[in-house]
C-alpha atoms as a PDB file:
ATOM      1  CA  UNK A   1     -10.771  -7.832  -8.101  1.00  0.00           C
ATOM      2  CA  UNK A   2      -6.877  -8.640  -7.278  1.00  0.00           C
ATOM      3  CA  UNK A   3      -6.810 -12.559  -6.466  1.00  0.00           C
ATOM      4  CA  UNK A   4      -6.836 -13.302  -2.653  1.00  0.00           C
ATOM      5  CA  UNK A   5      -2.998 -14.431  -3.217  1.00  0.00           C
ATOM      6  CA  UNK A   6      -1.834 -11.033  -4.016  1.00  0.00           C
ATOM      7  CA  UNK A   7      -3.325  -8.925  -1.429  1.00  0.00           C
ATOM      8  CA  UNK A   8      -2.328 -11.632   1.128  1.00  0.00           C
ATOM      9  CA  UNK A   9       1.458 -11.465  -0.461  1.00  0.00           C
ATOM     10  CA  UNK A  10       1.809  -7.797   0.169  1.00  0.00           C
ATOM     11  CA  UNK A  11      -0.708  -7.948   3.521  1.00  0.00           C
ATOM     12  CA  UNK A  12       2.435 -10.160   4.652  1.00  0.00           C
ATOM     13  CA  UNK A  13       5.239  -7.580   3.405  1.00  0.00           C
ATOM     14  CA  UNK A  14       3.314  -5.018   5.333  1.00  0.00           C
ATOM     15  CA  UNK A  15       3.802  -6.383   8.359  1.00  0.00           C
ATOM     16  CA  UNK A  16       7.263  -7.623   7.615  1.00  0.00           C
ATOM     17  CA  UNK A  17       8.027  -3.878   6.756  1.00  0.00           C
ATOM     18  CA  UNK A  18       6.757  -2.434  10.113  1.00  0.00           C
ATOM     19  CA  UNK A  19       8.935  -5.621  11.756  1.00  0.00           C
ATOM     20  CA  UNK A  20      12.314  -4.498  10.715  1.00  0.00           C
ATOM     21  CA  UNK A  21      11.955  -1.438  10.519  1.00  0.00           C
ATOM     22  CA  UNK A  22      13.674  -0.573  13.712  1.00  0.00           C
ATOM     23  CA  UNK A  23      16.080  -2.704  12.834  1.00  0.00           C
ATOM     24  CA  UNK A  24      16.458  -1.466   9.312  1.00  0.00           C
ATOM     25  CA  UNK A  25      16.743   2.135   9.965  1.00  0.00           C
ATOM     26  CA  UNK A  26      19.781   1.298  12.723  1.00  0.00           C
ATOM     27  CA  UNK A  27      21.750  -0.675  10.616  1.00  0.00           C
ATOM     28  CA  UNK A  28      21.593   2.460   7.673  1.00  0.00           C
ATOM     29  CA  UNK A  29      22.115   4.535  10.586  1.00  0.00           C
ATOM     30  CA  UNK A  30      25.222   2.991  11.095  1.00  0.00           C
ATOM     31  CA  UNK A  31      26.220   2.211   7.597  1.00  0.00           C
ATOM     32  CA  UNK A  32      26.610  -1.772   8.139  1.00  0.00           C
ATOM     33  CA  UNK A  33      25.299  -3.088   4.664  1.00  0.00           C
ATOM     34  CA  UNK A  34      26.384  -6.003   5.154  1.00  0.00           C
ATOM     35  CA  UNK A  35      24.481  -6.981   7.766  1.00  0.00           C
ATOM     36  CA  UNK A  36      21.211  -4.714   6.007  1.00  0.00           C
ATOM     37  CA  UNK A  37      21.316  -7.224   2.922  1.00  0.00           C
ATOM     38  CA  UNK A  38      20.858 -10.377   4.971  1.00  0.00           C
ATOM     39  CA  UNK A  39      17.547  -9.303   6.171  1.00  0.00           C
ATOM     40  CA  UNK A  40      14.606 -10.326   4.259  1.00  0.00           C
ATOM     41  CA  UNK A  41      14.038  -8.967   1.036  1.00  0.00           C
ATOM     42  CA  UNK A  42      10.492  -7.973   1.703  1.00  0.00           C
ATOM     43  CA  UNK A  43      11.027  -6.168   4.718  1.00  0.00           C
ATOM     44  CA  UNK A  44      12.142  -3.310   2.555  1.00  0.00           C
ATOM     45  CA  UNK A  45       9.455  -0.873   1.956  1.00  0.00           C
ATOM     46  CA  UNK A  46       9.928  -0.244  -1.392  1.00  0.00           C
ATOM     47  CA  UNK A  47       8.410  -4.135  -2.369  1.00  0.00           C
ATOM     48  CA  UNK A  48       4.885  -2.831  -0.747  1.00  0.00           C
ATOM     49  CA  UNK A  49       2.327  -2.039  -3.538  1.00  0.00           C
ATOM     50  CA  UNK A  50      -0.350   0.520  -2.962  1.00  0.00           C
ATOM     51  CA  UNK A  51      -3.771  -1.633  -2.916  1.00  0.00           C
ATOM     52  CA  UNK A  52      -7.265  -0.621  -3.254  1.00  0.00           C
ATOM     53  CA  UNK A  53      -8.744  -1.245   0.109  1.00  0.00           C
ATOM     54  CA  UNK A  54     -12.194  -2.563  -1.504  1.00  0.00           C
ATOM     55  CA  UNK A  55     -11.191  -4.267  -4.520  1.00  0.00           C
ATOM     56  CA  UNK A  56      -7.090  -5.056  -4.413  1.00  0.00           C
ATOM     57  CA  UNK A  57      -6.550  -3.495  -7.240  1.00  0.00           C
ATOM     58  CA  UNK A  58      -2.916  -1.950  -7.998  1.00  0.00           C
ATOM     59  CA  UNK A  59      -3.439   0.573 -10.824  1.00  0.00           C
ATOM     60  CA  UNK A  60      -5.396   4.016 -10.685  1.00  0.00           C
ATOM     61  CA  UNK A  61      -5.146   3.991  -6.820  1.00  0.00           C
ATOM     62  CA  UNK A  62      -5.294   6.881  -4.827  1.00  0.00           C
ATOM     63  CA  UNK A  63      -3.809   8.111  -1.985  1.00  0.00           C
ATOM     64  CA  UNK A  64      -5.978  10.329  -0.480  1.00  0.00           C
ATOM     65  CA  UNK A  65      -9.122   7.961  -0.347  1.00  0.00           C
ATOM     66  CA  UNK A  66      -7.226   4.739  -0.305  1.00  0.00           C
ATOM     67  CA  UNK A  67      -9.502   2.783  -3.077  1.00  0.00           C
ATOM     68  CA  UNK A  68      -8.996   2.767  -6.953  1.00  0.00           C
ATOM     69  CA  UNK A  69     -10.505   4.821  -9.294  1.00  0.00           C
ATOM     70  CA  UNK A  70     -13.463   2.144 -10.267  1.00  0.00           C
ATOM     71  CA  UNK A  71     -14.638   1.827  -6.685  1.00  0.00           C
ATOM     72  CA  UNK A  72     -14.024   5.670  -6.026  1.00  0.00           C
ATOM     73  CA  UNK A  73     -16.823   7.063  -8.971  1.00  0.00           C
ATOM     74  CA  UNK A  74     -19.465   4.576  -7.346  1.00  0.00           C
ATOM     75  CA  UNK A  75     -19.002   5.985  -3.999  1.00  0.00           C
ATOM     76  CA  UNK A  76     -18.312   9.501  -5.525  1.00  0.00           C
ATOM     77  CA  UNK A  77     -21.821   8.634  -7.527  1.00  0.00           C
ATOM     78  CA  UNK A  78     -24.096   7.327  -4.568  1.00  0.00           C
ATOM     79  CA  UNK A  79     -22.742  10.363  -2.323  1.00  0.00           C
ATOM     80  CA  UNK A  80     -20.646   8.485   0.327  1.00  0.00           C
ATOM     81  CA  UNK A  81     -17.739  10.553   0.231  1.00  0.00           C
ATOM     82  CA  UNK A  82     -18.229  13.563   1.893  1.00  0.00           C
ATOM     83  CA  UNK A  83     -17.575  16.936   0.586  1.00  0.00           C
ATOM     84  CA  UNK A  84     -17.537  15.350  -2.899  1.00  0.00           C
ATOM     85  CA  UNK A  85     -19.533  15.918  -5.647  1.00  0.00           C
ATOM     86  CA  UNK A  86     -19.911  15.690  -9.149  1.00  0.00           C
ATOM     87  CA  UNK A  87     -18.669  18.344 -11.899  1.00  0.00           C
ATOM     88  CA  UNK A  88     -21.451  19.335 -14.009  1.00  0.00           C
ATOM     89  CA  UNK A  89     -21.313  22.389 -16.413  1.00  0.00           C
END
């Protein structure tokens, strides 16, 4: 599991994101840079990391389900995603 720290750090650039975004998309809109780089660096959405939703992990996430791979084959295993089953052959 991610440490508390790090999911809280990008929990907070989340919500700094969908804060200037308005705001960000305007100024691009009308080409002032200037004024674009003295907003906060983490209200660009490129600095948000994708996060597991269950575990905060970083690596092997996916999209579609929105967890990691770890926490996706015990849910895939015990049947809680539906429509999903296991390849045997």
């Amino acid at each position: 599991m991610a440490k508390k720290s790090i999911i809280a750090r990008n929990n907070k650039r989340k919500k700094m994101v969908a804060k200037y975004a308005a705001k960000r998309a305007q100024l691009k809109a009308e080409g002032n840079y200037e004024e674009l780089d003295k907003l906060p660096k983490n209200a660009s959405p490129v600095r948000v990391r994708n996060r597991c939703a269950l575990t905060g992990r970083a690596r092997g996430y996916s999209r579609t389900f929105g967890v990691s791979r770890t926490p996706f084959r015990d849910l895939a295993s015990y049947g809680k995603i539906p429509g999903l089953t296991k390849a045997s052959w």
